[in-house]
PDB file of N, CA and C in Angstrom:
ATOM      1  N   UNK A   1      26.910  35.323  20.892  1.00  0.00           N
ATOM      2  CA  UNK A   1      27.929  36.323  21.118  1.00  0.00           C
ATOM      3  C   UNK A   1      28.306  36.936  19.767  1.00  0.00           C
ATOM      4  N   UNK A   2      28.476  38.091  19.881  1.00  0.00           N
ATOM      5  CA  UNK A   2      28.770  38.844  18.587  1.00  0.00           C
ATOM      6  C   UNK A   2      30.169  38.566  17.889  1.00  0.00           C
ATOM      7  N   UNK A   3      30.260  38.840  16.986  1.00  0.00           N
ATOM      8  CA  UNK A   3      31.784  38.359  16.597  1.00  0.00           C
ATOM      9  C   UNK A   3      32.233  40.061  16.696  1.00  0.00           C
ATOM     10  N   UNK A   4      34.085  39.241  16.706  1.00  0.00           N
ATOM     11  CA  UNK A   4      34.899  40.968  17.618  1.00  0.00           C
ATOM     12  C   UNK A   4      34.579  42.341  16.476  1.00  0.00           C
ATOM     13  N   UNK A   5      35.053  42.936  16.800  1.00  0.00           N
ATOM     14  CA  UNK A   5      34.920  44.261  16.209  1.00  0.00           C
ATOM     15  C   UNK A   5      36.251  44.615  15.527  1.00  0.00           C
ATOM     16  N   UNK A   6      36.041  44.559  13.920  1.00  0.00           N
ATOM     17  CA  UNK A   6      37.539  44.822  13.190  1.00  0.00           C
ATOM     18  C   UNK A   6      37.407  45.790  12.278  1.00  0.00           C
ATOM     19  N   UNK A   7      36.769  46.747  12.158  1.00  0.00           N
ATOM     20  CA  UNK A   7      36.902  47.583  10.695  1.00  0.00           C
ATOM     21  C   UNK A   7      37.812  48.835  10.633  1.00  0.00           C
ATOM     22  N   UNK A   8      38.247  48.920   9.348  1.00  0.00           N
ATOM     23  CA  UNK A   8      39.389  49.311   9.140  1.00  0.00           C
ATOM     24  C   UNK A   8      38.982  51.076   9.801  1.00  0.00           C
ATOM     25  N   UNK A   9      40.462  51.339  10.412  1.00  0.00           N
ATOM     26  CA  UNK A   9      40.175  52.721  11.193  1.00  0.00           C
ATOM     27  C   UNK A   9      40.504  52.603  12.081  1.00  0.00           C
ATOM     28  N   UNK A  10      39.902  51.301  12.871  1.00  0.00           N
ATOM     29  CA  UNK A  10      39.573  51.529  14.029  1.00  0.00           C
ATOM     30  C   UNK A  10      41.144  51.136  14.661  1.00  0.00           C
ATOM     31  N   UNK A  11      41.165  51.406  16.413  1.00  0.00           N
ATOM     32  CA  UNK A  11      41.920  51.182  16.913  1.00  0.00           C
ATOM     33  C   UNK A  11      42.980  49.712  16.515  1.00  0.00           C
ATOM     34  N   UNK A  12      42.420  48.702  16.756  1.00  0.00           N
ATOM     35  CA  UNK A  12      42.878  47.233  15.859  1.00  0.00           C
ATOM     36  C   UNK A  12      43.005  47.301  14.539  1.00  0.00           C
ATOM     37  N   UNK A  13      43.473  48.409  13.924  1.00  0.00           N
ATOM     38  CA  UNK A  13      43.636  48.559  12.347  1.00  0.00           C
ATOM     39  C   UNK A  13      45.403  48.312  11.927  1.00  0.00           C
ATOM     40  N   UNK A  14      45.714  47.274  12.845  1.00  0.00           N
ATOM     41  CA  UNK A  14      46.847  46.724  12.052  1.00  0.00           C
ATOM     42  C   UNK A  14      47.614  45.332  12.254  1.00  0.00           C
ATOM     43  N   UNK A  15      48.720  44.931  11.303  1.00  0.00           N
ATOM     44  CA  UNK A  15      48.747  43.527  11.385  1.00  0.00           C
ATOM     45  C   UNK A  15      49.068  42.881  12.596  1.00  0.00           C
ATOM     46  N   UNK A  16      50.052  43.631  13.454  1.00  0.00           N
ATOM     47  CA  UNK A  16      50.023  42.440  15.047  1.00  0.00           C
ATOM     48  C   UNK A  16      48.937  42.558  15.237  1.00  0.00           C
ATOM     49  N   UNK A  17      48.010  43.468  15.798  1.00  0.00           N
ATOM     50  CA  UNK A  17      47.111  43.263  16.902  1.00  0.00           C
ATOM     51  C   UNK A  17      45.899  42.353  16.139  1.00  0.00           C
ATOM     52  N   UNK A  18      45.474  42.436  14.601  1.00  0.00           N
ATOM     53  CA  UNK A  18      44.913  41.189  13.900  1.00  0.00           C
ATOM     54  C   UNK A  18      45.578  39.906  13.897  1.00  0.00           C
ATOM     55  N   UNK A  19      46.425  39.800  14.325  1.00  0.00           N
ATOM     56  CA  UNK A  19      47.565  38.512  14.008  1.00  0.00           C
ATOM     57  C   UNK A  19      46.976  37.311  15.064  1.00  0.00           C
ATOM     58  N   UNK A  20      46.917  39.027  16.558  1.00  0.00           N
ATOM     59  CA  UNK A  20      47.115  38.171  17.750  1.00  0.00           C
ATOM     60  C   UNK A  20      45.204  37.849  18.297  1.00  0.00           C
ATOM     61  N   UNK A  21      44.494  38.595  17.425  1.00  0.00           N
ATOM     62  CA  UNK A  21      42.913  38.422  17.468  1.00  0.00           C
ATOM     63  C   UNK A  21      42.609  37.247  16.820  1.00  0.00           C
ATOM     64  N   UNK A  22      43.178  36.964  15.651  1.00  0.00           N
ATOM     65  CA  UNK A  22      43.145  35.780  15.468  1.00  0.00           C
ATOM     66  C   UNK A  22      43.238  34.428  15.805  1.00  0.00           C
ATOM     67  N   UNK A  23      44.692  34.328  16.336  1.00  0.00           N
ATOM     68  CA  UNK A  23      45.065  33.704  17.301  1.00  0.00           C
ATOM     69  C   UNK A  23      44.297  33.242  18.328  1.00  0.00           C
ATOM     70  N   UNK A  24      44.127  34.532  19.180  1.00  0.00           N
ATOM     71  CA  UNK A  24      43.153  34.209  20.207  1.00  0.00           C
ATOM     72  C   UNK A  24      41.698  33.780  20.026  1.00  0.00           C
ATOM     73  N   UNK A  25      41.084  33.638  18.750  1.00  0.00           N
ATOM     74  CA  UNK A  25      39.870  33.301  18.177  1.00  0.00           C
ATOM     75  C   UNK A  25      39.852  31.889  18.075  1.00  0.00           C
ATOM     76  N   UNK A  26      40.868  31.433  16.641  1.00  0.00           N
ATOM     77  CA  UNK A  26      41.823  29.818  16.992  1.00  0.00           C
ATOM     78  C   UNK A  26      41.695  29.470  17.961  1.00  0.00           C
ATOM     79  N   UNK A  27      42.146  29.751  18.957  1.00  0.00           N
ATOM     80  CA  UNK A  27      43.301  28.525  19.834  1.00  0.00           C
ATOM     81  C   UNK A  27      42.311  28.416  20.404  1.00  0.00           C
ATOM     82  N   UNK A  28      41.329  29.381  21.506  1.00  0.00           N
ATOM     83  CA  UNK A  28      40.433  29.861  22.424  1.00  0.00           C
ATOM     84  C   UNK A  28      38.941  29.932  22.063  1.00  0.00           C
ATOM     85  N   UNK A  29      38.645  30.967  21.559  1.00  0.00           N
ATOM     86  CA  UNK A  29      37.159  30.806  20.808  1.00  0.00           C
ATOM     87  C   UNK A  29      36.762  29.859  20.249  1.00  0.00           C
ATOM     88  N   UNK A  30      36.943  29.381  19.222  1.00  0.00           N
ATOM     89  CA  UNK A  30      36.253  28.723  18.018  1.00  0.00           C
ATOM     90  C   UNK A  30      36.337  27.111  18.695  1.00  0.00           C
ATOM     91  N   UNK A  31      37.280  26.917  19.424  1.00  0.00           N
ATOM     92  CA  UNK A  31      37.442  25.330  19.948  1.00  0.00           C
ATOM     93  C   UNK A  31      36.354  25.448  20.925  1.00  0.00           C
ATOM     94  N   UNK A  32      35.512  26.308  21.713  1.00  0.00           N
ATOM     95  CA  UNK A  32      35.240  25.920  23.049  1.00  0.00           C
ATOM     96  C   UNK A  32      33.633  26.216  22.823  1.00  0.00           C
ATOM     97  N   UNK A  33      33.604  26.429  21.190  1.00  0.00           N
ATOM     98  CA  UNK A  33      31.764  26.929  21.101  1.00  0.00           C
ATOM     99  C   UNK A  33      30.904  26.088  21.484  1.00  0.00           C
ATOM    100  N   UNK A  34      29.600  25.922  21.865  1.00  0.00           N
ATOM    101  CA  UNK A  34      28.929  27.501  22.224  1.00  0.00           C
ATOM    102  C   UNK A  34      29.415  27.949  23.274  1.00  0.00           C
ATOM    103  N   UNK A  35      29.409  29.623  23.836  1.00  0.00           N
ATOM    104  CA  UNK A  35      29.695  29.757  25.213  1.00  0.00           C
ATOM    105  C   UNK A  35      28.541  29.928  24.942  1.00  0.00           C
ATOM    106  N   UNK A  36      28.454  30.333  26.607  1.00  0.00           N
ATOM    107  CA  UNK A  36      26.690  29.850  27.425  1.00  0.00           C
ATOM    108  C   UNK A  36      26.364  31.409  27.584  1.00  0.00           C
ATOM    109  N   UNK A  37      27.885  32.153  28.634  1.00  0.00           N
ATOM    110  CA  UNK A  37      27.777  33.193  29.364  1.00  0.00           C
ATOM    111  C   UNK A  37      29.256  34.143  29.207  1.00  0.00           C
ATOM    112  N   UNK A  38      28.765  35.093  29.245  1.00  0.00           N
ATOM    113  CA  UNK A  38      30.255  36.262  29.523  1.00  0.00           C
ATOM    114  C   UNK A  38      31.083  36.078  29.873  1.00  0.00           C
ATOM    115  N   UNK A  39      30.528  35.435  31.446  1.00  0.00           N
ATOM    116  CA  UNK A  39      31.970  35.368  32.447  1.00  0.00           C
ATOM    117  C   UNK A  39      32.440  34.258  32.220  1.00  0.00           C
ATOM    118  N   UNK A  40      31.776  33.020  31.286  1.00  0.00           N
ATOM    119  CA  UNK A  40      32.484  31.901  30.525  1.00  0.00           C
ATOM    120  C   UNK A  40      33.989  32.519  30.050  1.00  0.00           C
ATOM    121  N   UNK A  41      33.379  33.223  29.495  1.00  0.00           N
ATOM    122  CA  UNK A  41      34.416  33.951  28.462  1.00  0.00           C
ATOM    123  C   UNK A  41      35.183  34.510  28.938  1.00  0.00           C
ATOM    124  N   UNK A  42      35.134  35.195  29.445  1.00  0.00           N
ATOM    125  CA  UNK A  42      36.052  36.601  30.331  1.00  0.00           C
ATOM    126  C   UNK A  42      37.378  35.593  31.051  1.00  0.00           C
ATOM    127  N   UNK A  43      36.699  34.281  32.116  1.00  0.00           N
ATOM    128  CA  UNK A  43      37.639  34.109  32.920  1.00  0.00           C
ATOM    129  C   UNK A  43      39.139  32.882  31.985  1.00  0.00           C
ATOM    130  N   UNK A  44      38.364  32.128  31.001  1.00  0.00           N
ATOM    131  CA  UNK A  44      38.832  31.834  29.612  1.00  0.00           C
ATOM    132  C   UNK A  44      39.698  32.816  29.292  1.00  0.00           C
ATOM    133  N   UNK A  45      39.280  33.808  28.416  1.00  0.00           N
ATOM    134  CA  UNK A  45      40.226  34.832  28.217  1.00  0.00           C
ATOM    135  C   UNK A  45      41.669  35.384  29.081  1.00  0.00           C
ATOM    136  N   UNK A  46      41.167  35.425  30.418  1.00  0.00           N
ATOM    137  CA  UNK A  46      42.390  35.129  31.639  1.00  0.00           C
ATOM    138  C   UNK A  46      43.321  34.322  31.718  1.00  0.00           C
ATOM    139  N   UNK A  47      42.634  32.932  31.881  1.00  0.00           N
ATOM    140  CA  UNK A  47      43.425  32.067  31.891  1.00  0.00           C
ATOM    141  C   UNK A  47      44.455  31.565  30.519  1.00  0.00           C
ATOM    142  N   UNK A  48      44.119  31.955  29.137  1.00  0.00           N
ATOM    143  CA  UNK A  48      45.112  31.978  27.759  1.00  0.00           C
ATOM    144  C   UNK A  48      45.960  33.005  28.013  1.00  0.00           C
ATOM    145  N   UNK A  49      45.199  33.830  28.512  1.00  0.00           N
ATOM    146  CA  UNK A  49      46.774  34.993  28.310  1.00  0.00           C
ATOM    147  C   UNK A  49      47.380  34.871  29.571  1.00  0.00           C
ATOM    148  N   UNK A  50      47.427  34.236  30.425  1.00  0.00           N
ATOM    149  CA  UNK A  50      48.348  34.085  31.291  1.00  0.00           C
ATOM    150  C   UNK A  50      49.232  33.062  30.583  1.00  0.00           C
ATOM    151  N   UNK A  51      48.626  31.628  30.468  1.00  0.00           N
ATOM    152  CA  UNK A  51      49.741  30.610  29.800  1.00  0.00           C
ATOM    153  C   UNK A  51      49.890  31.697  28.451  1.00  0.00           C
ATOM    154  N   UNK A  52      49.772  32.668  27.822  1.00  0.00           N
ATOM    155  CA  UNK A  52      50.379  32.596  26.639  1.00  0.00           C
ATOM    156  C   UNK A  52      51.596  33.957  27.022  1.00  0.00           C
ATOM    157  N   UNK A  53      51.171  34.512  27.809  1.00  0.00           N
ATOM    158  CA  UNK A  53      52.785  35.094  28.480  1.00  0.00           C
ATOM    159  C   UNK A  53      53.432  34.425  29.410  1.00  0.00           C
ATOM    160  N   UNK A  54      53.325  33.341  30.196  1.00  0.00           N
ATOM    161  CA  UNK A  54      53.835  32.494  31.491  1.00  0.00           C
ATOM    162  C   UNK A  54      54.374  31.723  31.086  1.00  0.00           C
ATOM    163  N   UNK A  55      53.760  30.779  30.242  1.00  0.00           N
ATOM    164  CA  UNK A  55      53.851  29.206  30.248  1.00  0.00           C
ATOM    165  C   UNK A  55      54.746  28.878  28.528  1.00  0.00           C
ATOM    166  N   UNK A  56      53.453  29.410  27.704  1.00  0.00           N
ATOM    167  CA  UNK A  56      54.133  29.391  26.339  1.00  0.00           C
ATOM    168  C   UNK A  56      55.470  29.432  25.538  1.00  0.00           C
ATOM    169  N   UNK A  57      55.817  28.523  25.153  1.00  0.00           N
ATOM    170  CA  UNK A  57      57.662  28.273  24.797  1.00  0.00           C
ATOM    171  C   UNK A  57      57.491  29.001  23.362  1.00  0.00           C
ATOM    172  N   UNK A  58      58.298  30.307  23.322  1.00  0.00           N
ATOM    173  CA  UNK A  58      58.321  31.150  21.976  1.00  0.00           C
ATOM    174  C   UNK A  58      59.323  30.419  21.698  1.00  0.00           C
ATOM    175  N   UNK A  59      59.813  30.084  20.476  1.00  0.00           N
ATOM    176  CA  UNK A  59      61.157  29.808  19.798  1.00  0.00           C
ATOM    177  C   UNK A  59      61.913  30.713  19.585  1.00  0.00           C
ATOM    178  N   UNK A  60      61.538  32.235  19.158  1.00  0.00           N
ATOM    179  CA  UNK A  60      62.053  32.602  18.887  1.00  0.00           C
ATOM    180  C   UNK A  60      63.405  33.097  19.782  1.00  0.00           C
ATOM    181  N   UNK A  61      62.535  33.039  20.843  1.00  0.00           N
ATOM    182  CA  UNK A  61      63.556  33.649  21.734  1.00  0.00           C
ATOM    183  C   UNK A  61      64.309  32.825  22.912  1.00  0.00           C
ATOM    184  N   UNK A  62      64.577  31.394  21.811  1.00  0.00           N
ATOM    185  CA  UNK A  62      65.049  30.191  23.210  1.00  0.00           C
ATOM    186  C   UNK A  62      63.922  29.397  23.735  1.00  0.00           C
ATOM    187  N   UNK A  63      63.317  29.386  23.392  1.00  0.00           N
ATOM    188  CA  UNK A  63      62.206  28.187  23.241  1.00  0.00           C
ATOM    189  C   UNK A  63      61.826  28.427  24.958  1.00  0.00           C
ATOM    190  N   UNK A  64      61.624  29.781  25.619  1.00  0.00           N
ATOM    191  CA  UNK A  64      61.369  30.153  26.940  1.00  0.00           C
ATOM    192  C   UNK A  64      60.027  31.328  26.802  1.00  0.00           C
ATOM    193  N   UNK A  65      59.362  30.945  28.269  1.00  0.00           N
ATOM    194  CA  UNK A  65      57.885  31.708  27.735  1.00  0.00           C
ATOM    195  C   UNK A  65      58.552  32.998  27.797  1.00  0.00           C
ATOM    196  N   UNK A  66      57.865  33.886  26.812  1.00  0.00           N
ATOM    197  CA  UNK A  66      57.902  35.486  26.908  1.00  0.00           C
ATOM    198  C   UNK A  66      58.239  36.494  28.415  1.00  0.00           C
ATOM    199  N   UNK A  67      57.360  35.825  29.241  1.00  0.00           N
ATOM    200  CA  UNK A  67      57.624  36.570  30.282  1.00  0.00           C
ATOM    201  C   UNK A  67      59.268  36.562  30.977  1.00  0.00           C
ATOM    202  N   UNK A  68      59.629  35.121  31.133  1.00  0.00           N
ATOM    203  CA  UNK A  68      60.798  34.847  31.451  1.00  0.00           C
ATOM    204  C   UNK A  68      62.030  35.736  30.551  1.00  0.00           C
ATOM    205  N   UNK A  69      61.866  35.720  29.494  1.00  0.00           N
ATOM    206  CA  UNK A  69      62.534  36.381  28.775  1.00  0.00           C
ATOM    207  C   UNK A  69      62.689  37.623  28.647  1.00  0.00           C
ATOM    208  N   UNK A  70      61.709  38.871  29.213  1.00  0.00           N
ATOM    209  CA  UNK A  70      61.475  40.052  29.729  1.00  0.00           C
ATOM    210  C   UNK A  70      61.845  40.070  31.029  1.00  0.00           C
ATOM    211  N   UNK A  71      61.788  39.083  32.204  1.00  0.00           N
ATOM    212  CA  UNK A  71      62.242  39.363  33.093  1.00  0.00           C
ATOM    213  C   UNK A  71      64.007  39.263  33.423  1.00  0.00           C
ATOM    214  N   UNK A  72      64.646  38.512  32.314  1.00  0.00           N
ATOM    215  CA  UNK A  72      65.612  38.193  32.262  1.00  0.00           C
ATOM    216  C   UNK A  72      66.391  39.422  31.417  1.00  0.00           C
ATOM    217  N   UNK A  73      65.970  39.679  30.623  1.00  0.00           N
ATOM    218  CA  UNK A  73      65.959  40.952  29.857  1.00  0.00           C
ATOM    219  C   UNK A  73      66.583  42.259  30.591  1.00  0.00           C
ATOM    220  N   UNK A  74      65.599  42.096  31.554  1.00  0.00           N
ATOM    221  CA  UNK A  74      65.074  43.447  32.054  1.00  0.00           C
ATOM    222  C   UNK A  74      66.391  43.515  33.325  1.00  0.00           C
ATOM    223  N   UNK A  75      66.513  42.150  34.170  1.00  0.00           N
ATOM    224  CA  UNK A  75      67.684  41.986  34.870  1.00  0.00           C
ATOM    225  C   UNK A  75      69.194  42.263  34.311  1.00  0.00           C
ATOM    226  N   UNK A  76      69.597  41.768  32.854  1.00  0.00           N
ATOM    227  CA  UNK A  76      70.626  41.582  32.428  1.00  0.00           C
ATOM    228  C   UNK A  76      71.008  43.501  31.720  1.00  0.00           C
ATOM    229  N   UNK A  77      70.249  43.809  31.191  1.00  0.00           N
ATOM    230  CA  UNK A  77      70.252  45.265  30.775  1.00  0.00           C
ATOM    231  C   UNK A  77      70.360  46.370  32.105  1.00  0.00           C
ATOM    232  N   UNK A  78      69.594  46.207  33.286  1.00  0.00           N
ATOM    233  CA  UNK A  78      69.410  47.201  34.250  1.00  0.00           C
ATOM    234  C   UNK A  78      68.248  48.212  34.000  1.00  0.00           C
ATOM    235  N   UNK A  79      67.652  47.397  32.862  1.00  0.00           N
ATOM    236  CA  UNK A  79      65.998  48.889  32.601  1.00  0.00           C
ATOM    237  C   UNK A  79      65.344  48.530  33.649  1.00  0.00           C
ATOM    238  N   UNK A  80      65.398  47.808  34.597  1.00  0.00           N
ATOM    239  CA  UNK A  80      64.303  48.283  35.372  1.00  0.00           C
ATOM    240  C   UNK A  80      64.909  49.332  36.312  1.00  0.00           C
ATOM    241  N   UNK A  81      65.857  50.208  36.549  1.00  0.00           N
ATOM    242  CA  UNK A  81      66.807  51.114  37.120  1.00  0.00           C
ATOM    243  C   UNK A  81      65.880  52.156  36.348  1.00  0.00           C
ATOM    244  N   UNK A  82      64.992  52.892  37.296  1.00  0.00           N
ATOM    245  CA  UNK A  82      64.627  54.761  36.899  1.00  0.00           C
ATOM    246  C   UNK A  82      65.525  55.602  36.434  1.00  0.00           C
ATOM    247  N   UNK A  83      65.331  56.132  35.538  1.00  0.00           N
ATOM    248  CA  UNK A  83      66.609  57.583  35.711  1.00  0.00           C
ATOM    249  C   UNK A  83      65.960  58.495  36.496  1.00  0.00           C
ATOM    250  N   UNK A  84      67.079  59.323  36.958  1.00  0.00           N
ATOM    251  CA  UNK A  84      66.605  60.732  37.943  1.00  0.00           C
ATOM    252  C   UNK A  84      66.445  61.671  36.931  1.00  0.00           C
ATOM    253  N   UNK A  85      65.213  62.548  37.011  1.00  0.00           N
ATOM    254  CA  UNK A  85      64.525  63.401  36.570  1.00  0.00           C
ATOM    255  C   UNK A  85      65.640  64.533  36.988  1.00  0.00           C
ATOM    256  N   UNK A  86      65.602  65.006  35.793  1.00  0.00           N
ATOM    257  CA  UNK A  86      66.163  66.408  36.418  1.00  0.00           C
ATOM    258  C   UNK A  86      65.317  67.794  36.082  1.00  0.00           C
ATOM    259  N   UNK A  87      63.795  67.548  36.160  1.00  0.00           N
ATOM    260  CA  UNK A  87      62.986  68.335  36.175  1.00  0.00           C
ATOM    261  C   UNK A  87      62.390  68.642  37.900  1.00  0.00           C
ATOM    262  N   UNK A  88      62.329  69.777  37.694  1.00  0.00           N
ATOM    263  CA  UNK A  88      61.746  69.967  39.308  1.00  0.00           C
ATOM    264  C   UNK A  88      60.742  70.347  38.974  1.00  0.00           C
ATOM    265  N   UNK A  89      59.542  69.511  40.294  1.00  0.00           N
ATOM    266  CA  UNK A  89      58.068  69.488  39.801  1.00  0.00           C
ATOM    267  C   UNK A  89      58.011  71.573  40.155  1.00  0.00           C
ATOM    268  N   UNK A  90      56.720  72.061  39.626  1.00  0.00           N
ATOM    269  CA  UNK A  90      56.007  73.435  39.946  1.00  0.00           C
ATOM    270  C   UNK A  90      55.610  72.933  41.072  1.00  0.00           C
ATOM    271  N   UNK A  91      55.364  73.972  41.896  1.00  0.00           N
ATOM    272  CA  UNK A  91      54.457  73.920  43.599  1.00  0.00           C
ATOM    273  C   UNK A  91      53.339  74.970  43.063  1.00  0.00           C
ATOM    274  N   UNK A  92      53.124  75.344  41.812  1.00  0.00           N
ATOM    275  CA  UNK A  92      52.221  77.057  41.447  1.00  0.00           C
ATOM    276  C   UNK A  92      50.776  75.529  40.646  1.00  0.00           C
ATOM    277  N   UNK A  93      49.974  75.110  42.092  1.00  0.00           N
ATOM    278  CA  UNK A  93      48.835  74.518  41.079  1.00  0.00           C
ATOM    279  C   UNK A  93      48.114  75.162  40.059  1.00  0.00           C
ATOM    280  N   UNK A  94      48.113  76.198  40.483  1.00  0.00           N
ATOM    281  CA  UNK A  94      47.804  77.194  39.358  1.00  0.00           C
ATOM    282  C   UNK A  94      47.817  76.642  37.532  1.00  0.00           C
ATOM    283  N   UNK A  95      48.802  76.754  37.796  1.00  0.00           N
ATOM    284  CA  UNK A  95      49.772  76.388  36.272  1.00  0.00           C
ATOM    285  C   UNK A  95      48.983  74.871  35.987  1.00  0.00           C
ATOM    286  N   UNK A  96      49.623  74.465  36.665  1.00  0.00           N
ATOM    287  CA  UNK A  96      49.065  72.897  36.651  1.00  0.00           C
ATOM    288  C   UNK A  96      47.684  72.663  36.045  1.00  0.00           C
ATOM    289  N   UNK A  97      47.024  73.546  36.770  1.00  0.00           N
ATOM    290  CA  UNK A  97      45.310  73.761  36.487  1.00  0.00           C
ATOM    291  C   UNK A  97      44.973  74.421  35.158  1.00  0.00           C
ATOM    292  N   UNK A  98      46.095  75.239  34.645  1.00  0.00           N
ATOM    293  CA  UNK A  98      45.655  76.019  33.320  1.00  0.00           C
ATOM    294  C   UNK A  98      45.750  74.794  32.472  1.00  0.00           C
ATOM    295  N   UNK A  99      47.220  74.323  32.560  1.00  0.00           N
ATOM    296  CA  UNK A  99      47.952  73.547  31.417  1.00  0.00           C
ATOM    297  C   UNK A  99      46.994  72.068  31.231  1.00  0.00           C
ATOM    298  N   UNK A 100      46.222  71.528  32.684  1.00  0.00           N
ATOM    299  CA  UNK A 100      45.101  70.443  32.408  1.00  0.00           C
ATOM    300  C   UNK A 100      44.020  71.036  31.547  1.00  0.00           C
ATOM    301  N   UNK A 101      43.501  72.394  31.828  1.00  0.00           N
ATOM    302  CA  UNK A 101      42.372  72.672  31.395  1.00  0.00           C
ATOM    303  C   UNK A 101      42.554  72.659  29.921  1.00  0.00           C
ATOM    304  N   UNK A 102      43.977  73.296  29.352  1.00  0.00           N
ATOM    305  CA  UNK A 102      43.857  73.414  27.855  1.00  0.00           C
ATOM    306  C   UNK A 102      43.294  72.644  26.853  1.00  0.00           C
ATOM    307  N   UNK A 103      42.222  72.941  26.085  1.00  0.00           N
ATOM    308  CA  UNK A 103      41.970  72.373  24.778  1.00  0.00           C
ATOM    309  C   UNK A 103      43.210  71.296  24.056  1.00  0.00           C
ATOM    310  N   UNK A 104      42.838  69.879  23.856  1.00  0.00           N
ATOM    311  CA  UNK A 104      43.672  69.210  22.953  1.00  0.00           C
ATOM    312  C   UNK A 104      43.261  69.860  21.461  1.00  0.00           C
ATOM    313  N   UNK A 105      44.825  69.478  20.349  1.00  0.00           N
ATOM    314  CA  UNK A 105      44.806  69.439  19.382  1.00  0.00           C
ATOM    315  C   UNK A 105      44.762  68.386  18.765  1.00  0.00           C
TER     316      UNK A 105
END
């Protein structure tokens, strides 16, 4: 298996998301060598990042896994409450169709 893809530029060109490639190399990769097959890997890969948002006791935040702490979060604040748009959609697809077609900058 190839080793991941890190050069500078690229999308993963900064310190969390190297922090947490690492990490996941540690804890996951490097303990379980050789893999055999992909889907070795793939369903591996599943199963860490579930315990590492589910299960995993962060300290930082009360020694409670991450997720709990977003869901608790999210209850105690009211963000999961939408605001009402006070844009009214166009019915002219027209428009719609120009403004998709436009050239990005």
């Amino acid at each position: 298996m190839p080793p991941p893809v890190r050069n500078r530029g690229d999308a993963l060109d900064n310190a969390l998301m190297e922090s947490q490639i690492g990490l996941y190399i540690t804890e996951l990769i490097n303990p379980r060598r050789p893999w055999h097959e992909l889907a070795d890997v793939e369903l591996a890969t599943a199963e860490w990042v579930g315990w590492f948002n589910n299960q995993r006791l962060h300290t930082a935040i009360g020694a409670i896994p991450p997720h709990e702490n977003e869901v608790t979060t999210t209850l105690n604040t009211g963000a999961n409450r939408r605001p009402q748009s006070t844009h009214k959609a166009s019915t002219d697809l027209g428009a719609l169709h120009s403004a998709s077609s436009a050239p990005m900058r």
